[in-house]
PDB file of N, CA and C in Angstrom:
ATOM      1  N   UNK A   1     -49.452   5.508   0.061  1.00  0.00           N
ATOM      2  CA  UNK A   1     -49.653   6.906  -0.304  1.00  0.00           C
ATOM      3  C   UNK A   1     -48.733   7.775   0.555  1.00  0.00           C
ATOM      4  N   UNK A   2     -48.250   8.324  -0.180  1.00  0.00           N
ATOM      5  CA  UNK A   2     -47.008   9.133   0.883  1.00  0.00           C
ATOM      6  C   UNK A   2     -47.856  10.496   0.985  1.00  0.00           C
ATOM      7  N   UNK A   3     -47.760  11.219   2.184  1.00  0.00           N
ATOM      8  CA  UNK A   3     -48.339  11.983   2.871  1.00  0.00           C
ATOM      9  C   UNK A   3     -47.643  13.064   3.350  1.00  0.00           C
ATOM     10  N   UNK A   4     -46.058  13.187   3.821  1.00  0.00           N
ATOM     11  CA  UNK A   4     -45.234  13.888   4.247  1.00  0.00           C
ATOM     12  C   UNK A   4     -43.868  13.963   3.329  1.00  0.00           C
ATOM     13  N   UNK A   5     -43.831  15.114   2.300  1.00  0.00           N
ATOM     14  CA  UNK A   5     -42.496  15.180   1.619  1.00  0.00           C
ATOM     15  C   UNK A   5     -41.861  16.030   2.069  1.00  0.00           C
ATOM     16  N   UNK A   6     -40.320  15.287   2.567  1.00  0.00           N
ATOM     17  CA  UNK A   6     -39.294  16.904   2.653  1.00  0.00           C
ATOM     18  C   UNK A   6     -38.468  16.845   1.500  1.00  0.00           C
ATOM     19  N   UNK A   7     -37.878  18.121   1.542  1.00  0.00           N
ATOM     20  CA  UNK A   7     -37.291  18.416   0.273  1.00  0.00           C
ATOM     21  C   UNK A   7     -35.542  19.415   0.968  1.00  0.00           C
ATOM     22  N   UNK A   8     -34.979  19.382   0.154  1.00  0.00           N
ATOM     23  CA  UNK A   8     -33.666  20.199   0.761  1.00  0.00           C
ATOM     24  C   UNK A   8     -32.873  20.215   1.214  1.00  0.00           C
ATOM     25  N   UNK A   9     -32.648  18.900   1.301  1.00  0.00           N
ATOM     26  CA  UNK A   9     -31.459  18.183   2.160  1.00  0.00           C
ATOM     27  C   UNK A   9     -30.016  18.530   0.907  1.00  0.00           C
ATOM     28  N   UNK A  10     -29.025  18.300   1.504  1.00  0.00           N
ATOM     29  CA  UNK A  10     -27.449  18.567   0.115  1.00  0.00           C
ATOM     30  C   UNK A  10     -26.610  18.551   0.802  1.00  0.00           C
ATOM     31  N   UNK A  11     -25.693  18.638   0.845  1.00  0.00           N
ATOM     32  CA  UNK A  11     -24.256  18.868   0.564  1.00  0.00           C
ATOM     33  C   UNK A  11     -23.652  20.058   1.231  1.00  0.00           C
ATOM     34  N   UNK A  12     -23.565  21.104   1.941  1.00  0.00           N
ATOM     35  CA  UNK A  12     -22.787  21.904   2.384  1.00  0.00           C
ATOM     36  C   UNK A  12     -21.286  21.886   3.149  1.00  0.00           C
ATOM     37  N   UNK A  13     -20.736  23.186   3.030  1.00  0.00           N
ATOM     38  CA  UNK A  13     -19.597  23.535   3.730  1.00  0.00           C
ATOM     39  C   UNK A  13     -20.015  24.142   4.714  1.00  0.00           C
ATOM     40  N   UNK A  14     -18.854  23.609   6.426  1.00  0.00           N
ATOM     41  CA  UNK A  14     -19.435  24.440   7.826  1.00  0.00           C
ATOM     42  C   UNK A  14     -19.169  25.661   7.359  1.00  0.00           C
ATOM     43  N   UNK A  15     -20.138  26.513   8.140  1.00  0.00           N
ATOM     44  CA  UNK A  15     -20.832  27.621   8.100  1.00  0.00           C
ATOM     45  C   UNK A  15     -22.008  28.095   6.855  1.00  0.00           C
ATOM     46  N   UNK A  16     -22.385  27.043   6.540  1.00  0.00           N
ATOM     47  CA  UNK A  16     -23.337  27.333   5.477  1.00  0.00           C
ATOM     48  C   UNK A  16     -24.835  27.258   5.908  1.00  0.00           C
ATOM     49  N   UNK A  17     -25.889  27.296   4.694  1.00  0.00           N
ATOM     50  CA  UNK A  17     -26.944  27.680   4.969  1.00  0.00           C
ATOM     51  C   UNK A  17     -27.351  26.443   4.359  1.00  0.00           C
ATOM     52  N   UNK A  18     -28.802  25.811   4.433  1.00  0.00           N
ATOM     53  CA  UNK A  18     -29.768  24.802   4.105  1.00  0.00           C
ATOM     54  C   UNK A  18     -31.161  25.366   4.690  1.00  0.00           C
ATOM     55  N   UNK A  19     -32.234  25.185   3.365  1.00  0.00           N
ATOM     56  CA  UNK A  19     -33.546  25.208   4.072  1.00  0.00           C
ATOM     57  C   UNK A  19     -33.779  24.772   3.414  1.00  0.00           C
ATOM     58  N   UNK A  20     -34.794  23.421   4.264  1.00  0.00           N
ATOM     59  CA  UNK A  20     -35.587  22.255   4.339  1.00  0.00           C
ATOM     60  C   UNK A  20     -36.762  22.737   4.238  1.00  0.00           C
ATOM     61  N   UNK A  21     -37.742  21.710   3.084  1.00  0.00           N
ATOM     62  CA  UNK A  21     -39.108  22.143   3.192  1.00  0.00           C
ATOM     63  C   UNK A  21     -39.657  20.591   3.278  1.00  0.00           C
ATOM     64  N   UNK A  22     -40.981  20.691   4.141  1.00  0.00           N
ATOM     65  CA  UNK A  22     -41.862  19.872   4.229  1.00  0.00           C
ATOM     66  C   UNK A  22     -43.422  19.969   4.330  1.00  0.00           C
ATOM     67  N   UNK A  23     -44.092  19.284   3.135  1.00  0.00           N
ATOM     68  CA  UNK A  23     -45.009  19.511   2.960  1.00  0.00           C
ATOM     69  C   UNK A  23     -45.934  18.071   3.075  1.00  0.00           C
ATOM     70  N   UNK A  24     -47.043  18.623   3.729  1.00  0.00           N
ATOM     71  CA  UNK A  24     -48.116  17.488   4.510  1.00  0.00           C
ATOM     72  C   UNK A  24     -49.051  17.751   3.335  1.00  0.00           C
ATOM     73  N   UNK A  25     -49.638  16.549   3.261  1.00  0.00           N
ATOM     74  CA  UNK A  25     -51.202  16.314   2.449  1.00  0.00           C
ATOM     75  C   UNK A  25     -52.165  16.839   2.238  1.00  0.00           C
ATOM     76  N   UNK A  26     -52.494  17.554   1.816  1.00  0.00           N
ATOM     77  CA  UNK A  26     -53.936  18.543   2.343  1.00  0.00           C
ATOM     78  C   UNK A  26     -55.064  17.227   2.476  1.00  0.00           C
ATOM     79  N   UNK A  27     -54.816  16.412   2.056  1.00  0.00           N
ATOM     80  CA  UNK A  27     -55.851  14.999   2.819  1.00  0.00           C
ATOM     81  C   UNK A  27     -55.495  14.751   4.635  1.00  0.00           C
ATOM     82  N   UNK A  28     -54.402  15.033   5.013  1.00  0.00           N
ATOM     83  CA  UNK A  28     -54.603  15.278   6.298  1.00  0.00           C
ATOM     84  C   UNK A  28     -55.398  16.666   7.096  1.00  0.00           C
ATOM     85  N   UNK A  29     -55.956  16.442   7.945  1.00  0.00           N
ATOM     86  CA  UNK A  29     -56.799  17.636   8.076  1.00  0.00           C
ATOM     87  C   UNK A  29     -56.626  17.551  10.159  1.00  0.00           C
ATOM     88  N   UNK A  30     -56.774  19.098  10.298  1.00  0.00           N
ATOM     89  CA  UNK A  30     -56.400  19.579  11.476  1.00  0.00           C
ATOM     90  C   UNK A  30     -55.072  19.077  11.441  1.00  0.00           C
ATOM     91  N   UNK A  31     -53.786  19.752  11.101  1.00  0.00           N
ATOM     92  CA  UNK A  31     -52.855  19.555  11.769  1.00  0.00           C
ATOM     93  C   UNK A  31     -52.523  20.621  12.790  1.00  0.00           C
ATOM     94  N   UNK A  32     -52.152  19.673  14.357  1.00  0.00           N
ATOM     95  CA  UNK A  32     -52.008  20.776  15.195  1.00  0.00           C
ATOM     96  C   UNK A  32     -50.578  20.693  15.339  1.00  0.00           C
ATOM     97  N   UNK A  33     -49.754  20.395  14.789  1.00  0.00           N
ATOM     98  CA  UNK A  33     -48.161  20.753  14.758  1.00  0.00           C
ATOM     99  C   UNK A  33     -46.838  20.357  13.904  1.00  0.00           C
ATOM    100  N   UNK A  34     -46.212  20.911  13.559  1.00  0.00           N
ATOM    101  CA  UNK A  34     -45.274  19.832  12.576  1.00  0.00           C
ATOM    102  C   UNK A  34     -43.613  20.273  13.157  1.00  0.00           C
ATOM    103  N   UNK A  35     -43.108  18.810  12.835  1.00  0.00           N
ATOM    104  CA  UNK A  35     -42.005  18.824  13.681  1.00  0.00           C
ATOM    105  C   UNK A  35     -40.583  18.493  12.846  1.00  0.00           C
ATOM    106  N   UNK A  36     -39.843  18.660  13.186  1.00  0.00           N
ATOM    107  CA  UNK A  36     -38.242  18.242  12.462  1.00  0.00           C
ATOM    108  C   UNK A  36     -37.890  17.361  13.388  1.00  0.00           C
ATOM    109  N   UNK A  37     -37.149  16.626  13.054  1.00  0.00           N
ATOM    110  CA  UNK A  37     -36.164  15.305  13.642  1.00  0.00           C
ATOM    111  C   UNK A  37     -35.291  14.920  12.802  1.00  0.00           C
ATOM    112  N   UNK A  38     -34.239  14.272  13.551  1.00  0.00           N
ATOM    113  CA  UNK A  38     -32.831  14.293  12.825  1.00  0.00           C
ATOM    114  C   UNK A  38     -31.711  12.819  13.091  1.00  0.00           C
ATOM    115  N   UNK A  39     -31.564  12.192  12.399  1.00  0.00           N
ATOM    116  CA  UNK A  39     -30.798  10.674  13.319  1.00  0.00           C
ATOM    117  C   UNK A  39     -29.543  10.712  12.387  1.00  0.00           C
ATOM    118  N   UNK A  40     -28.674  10.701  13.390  1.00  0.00           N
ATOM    119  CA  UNK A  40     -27.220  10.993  12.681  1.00  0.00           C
ATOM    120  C   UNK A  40     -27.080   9.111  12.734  1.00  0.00           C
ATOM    121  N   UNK A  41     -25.719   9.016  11.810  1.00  0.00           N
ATOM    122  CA  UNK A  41     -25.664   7.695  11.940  1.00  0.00           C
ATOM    123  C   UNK A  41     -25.360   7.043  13.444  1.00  0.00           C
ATOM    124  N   UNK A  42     -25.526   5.886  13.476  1.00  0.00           N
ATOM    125  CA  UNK A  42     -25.481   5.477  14.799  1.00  0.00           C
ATOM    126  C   UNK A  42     -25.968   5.983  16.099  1.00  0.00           C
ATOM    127  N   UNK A  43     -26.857   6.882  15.964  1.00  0.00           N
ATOM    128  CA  UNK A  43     -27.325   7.532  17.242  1.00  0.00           C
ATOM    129  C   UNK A  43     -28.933   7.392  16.737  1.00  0.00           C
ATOM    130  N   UNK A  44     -29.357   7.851  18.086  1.00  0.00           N
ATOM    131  CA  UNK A  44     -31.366   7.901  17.997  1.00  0.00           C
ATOM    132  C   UNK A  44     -31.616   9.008  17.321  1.00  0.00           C
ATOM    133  N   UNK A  45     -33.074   8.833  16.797  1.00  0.00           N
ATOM    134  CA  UNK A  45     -33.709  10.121  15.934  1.00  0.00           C
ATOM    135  C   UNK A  45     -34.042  10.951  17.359  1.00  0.00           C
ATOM    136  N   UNK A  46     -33.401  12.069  16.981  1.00  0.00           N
ATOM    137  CA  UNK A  46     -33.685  13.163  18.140  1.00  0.00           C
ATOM    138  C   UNK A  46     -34.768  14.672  17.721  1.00  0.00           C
ATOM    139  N   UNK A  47     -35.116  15.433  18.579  1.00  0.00           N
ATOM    140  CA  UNK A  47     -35.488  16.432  18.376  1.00  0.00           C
ATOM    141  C   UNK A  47     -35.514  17.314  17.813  1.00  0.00           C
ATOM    142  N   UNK A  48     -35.760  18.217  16.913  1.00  0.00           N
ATOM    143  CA  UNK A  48     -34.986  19.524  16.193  1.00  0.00           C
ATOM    144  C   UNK A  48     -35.732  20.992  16.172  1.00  0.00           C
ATOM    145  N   UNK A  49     -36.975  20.613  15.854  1.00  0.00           N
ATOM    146  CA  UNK A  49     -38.215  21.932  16.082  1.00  0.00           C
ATOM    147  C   UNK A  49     -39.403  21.852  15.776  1.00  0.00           C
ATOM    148  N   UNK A  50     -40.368  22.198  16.733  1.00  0.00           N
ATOM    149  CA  UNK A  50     -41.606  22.215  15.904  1.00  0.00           C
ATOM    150  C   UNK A  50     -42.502  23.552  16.350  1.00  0.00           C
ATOM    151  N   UNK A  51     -43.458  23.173  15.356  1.00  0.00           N
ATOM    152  CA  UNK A  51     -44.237  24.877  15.229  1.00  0.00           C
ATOM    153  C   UNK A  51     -45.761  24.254  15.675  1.00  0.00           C
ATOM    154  N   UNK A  52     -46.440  24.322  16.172  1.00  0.00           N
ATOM    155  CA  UNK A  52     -47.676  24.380  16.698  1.00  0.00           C
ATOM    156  C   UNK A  52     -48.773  25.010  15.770  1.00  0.00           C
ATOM    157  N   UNK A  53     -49.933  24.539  15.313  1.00  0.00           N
ATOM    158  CA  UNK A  53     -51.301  25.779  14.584  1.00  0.00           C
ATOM    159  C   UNK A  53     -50.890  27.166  15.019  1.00  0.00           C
ATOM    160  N   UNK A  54     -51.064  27.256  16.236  1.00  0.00           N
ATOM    161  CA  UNK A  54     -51.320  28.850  16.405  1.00  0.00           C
ATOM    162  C   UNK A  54     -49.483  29.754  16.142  1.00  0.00           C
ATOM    163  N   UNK A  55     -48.547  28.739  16.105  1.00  0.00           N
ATOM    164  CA  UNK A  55     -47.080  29.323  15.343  1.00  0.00           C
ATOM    165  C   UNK A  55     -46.385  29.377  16.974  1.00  0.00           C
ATOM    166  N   UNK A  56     -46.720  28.932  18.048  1.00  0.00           N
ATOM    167  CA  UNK A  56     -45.630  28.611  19.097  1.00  0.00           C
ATOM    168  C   UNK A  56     -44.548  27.888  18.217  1.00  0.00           C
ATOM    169  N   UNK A  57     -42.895  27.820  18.935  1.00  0.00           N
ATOM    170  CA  UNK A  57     -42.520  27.234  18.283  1.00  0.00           C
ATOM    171  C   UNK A  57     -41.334  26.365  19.320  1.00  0.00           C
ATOM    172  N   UNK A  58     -40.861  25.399  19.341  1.00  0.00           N
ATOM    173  CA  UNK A  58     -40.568  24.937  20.214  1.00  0.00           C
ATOM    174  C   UNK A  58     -38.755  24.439  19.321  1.00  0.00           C
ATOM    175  N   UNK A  59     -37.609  24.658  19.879  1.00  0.00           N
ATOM    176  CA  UNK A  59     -36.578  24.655  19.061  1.00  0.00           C
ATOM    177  C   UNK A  59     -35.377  23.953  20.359  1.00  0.00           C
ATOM    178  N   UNK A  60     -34.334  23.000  19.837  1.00  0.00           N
ATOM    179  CA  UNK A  60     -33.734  22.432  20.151  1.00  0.00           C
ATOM    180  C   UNK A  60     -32.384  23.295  20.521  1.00  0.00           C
ATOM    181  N   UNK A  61     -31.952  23.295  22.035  1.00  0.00           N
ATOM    182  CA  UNK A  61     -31.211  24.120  22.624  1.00  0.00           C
ATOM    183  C   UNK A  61     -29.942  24.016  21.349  1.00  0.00           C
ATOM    184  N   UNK A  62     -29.164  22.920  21.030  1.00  0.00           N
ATOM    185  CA  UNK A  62     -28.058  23.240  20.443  1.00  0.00           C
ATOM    186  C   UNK A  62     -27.950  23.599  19.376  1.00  0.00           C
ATOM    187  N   UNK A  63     -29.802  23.740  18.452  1.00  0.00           N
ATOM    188  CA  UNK A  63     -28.898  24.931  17.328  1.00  0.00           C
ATOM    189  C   UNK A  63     -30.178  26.022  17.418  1.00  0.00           C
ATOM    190  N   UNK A  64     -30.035  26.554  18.754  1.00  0.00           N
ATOM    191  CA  UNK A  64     -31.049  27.740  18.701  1.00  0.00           C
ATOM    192  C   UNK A  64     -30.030  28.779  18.251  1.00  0.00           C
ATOM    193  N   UNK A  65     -30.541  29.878  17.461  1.00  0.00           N
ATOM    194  CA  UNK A  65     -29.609  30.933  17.178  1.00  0.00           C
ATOM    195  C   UNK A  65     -29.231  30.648  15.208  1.00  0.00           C
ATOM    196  N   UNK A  66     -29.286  29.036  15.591  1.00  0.00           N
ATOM    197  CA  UNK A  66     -28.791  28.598  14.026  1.00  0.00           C
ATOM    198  C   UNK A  66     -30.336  28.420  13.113  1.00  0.00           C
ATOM    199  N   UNK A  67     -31.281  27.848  13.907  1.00  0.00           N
ATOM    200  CA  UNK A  67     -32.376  26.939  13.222  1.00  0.00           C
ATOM    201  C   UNK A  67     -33.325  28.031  12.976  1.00  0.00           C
ATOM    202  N   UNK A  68     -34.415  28.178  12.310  1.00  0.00           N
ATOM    203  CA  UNK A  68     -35.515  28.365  12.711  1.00  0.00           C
ATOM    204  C   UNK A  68     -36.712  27.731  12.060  1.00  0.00           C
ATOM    205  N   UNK A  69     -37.507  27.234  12.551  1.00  0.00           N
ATOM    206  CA  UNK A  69     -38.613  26.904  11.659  1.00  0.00           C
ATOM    207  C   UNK A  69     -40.194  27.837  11.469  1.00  0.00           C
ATOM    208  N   UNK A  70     -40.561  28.068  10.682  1.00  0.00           N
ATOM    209  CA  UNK A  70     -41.606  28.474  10.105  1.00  0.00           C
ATOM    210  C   UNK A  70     -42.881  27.727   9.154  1.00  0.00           C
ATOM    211  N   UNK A  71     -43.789  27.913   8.977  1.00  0.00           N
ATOM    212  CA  UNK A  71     -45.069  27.141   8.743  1.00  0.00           C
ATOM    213  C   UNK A  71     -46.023  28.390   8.378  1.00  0.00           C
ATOM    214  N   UNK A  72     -46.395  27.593   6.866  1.00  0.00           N
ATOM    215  CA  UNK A  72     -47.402  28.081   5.787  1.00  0.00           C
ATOM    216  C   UNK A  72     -48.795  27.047   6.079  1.00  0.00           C
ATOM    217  N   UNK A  73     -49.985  27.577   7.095  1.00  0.00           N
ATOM    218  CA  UNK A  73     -50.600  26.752   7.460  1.00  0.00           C
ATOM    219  C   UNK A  73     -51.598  26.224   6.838  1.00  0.00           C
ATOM    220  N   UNK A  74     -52.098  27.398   5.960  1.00  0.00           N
ATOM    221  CA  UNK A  74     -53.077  26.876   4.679  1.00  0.00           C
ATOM    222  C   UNK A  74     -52.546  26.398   3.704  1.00  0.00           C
ATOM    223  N   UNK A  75     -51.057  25.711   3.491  1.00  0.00           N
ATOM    224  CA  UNK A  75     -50.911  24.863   2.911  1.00  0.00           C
ATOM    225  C   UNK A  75     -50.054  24.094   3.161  1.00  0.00           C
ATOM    226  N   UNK A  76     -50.656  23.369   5.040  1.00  0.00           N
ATOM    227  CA  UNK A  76     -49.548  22.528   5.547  1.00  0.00           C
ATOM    228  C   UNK A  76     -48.027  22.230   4.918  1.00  0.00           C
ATOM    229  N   UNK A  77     -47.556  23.242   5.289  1.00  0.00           N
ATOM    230  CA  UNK A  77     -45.947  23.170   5.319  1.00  0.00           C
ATOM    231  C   UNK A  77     -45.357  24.188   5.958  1.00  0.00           C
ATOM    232  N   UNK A  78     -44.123  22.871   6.246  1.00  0.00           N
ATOM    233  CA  UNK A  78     -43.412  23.796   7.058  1.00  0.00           C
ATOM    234  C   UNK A  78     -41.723  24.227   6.859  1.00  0.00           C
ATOM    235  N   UNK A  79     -41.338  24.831   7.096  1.00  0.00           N
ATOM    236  CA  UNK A  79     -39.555  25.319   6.846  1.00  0.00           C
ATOM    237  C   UNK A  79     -38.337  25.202   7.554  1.00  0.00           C
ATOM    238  N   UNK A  80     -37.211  24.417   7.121  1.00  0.00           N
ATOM    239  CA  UNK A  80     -36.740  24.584   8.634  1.00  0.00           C
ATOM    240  C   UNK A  80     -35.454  25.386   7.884  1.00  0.00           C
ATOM    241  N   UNK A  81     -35.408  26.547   8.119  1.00  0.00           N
ATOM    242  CA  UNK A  81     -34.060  27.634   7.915  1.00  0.00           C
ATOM    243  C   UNK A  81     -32.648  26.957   8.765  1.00  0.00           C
ATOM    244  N   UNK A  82     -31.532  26.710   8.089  1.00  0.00           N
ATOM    245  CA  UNK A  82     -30.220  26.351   8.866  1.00  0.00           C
ATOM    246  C   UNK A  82     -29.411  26.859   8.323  1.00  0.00           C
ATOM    247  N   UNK A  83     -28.459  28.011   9.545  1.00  0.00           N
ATOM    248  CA  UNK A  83     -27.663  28.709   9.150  1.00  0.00           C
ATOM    249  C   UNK A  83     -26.203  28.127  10.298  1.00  0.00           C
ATOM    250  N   UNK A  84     -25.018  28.274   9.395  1.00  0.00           N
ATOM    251  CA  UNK A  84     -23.724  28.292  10.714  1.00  0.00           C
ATOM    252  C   UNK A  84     -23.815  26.850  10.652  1.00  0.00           C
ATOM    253  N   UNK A  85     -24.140  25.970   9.568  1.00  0.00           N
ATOM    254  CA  UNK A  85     -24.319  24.567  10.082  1.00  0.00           C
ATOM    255  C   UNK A  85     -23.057  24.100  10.264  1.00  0.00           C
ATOM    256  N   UNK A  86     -22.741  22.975  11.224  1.00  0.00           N
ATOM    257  CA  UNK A  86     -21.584  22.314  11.365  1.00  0.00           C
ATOM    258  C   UNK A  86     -21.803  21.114  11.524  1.00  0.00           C
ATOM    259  N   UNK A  87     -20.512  20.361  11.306  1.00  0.00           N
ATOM    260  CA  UNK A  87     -20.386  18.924  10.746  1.00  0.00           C
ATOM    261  C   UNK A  87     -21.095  17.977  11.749  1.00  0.00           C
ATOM    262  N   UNK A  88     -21.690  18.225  13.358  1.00  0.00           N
ATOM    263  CA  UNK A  88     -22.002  17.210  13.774  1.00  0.00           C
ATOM    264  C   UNK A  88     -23.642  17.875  13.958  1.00  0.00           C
ATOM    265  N   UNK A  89     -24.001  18.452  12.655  1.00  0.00           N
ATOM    266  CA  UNK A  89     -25.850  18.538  12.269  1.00  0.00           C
ATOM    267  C   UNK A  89     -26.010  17.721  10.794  1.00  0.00           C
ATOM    268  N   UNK A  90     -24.745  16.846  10.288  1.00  0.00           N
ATOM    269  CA  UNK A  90     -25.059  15.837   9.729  1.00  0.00           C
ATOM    270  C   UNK A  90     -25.827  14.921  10.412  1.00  0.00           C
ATOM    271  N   UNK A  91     -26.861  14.363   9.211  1.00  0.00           N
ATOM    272  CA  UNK A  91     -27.882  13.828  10.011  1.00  0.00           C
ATOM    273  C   UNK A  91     -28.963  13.719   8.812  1.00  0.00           C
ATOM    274  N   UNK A  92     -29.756  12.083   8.706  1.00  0.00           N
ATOM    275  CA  UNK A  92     -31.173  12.484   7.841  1.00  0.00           C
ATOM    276  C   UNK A  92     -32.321  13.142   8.625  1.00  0.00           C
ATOM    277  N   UNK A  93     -32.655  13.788   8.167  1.00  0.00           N
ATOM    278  CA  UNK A  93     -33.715  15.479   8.370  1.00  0.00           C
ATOM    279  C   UNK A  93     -35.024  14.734   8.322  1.00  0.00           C
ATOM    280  N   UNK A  94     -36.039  14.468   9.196  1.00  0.00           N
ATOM    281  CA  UNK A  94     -37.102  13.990   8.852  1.00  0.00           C
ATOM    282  C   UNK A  94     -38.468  14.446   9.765  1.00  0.00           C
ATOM    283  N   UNK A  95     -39.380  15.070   8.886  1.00  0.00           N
ATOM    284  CA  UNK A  95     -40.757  16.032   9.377  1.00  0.00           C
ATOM    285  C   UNK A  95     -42.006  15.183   9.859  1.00  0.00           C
ATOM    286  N   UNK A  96     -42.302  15.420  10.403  1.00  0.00           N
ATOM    287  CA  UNK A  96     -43.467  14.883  11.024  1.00  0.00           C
ATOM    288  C   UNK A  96     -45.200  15.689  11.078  1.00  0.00           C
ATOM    289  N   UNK A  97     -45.721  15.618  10.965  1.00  0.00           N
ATOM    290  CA  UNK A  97     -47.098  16.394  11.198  1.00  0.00           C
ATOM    291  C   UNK A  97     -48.062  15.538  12.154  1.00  0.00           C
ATOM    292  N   UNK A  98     -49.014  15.793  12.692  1.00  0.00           N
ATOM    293  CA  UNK A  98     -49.560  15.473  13.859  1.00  0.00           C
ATOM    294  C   UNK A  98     -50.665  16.059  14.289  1.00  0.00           C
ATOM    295  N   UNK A  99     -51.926  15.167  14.212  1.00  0.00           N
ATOM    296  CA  UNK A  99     -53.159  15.550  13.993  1.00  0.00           C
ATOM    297  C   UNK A  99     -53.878  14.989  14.934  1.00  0.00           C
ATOM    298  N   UNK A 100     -55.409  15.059  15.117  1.00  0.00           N
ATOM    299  CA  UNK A 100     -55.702  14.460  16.433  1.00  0.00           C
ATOM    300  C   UNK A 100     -55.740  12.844  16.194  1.00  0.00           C
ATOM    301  N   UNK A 101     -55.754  12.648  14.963  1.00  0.00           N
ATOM    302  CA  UNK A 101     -55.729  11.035  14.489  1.00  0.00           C
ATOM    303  C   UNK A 101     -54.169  10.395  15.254  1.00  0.00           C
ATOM    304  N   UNK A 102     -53.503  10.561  14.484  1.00  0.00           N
ATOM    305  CA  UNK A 102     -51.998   9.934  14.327  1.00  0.00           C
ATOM    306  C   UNK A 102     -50.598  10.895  14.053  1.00  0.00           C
ATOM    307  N   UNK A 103     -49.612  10.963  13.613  1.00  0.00           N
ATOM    308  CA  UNK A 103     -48.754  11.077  13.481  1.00  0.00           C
ATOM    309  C   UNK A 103     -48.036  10.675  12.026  1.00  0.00           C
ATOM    310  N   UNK A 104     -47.697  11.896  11.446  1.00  0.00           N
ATOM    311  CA  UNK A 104     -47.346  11.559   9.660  1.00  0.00           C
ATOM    312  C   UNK A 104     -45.989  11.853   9.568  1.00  0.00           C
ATOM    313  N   UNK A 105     -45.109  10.559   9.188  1.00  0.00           N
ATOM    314  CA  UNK A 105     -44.048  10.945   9.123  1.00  0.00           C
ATOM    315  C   UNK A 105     -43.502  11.064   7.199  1.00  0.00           C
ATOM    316  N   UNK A 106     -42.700  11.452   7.019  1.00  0.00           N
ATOM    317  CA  UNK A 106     -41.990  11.434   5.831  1.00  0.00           C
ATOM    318  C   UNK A 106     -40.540  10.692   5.823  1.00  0.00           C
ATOM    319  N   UNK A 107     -40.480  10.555   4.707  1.00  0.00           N
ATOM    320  CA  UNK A 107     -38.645   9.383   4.268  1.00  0.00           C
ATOM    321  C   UNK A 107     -37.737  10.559   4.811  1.00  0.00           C
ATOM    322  N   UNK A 108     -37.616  11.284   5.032  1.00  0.00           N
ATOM    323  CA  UNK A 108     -36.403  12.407   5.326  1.00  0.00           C
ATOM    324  C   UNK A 108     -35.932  12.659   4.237  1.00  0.00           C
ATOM    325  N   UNK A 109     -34.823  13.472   4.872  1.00  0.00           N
ATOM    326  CA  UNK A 109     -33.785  14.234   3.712  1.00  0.00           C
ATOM    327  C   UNK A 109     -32.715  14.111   4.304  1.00  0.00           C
ATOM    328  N   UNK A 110     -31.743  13.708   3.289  1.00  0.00           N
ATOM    329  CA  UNK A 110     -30.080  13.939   4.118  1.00  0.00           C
ATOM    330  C   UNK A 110     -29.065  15.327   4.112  1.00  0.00           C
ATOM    331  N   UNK A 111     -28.838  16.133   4.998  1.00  0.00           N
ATOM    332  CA  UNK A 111     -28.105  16.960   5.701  1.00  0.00           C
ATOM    333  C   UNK A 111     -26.678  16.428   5.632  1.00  0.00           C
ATOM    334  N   UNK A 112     -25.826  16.936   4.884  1.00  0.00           N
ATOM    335  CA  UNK A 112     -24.482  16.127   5.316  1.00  0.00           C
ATOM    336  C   UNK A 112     -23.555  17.856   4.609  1.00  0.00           C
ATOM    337  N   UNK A 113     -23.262  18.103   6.394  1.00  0.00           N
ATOM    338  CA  UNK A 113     -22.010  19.091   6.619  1.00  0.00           C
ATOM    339  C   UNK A 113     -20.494  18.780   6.784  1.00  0.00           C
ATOM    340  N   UNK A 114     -20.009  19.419   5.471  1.00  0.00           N
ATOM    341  CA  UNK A 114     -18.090  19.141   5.703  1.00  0.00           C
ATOM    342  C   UNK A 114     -17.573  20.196   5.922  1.00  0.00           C
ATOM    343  N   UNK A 115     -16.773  19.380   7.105  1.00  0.00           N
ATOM    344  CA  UNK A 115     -15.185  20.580   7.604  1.00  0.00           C
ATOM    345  C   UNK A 115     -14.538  21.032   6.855  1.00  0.00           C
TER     346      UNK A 115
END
């Protein structure tokens, strides 16, 4: 049963825009945060942003200014806005949600920026 869909991944030119959506289960219940992550080829899935219940939001130094994420909480999902993207934020895009149970991940989305 898949539980975590993102959506929005494509194709852009640097300096362009992408927003990613990801939406959690409403069968998951209490989520206290949902997160972005990103694994370019050959490298580890790294960090990207996450938003907390109460809307703290916690964002990855190298595309602060570019990213932002946002979250629709009554209907677990969340947004990740990308503006100014450049070629090394290629990368599959993949959301997470996180409850007091476990940790819900989704298949990602692929992000792929050309020079």
């Amino acid at each position: 049963q898949v539980q975590v869909v993102e959506s929005g991944g494509g194709l852009v030119q640097a300096g362009g825009s992408l927003r990613l959506s990801c939406a959690a289960s409403e069968t998951i219940f209490r989520i206290s945060s949902m997160n972005w992550h990103r694994q370019a080829p050959g490298k580890q899935r790294e960090f990207v942003a996450g938003i907390s219940s109460s809307g703290s939001t916690n964002i990855r130094d190298s595309v602060k200014g570019r990213f932002t994420i946002s979250r629709d909480g009554p209907k677990n999902t969340a947004y990740l806005e990308m503006h100014d993207l450049k070629p090394e934020d290629t990368a599959v895009y993949y959301c997470n949600a996180i409850n007091y149970q476990r940790t819900y991940w989704g298949q990602g989305t692929q992000v792929t920026v050309s020079s």
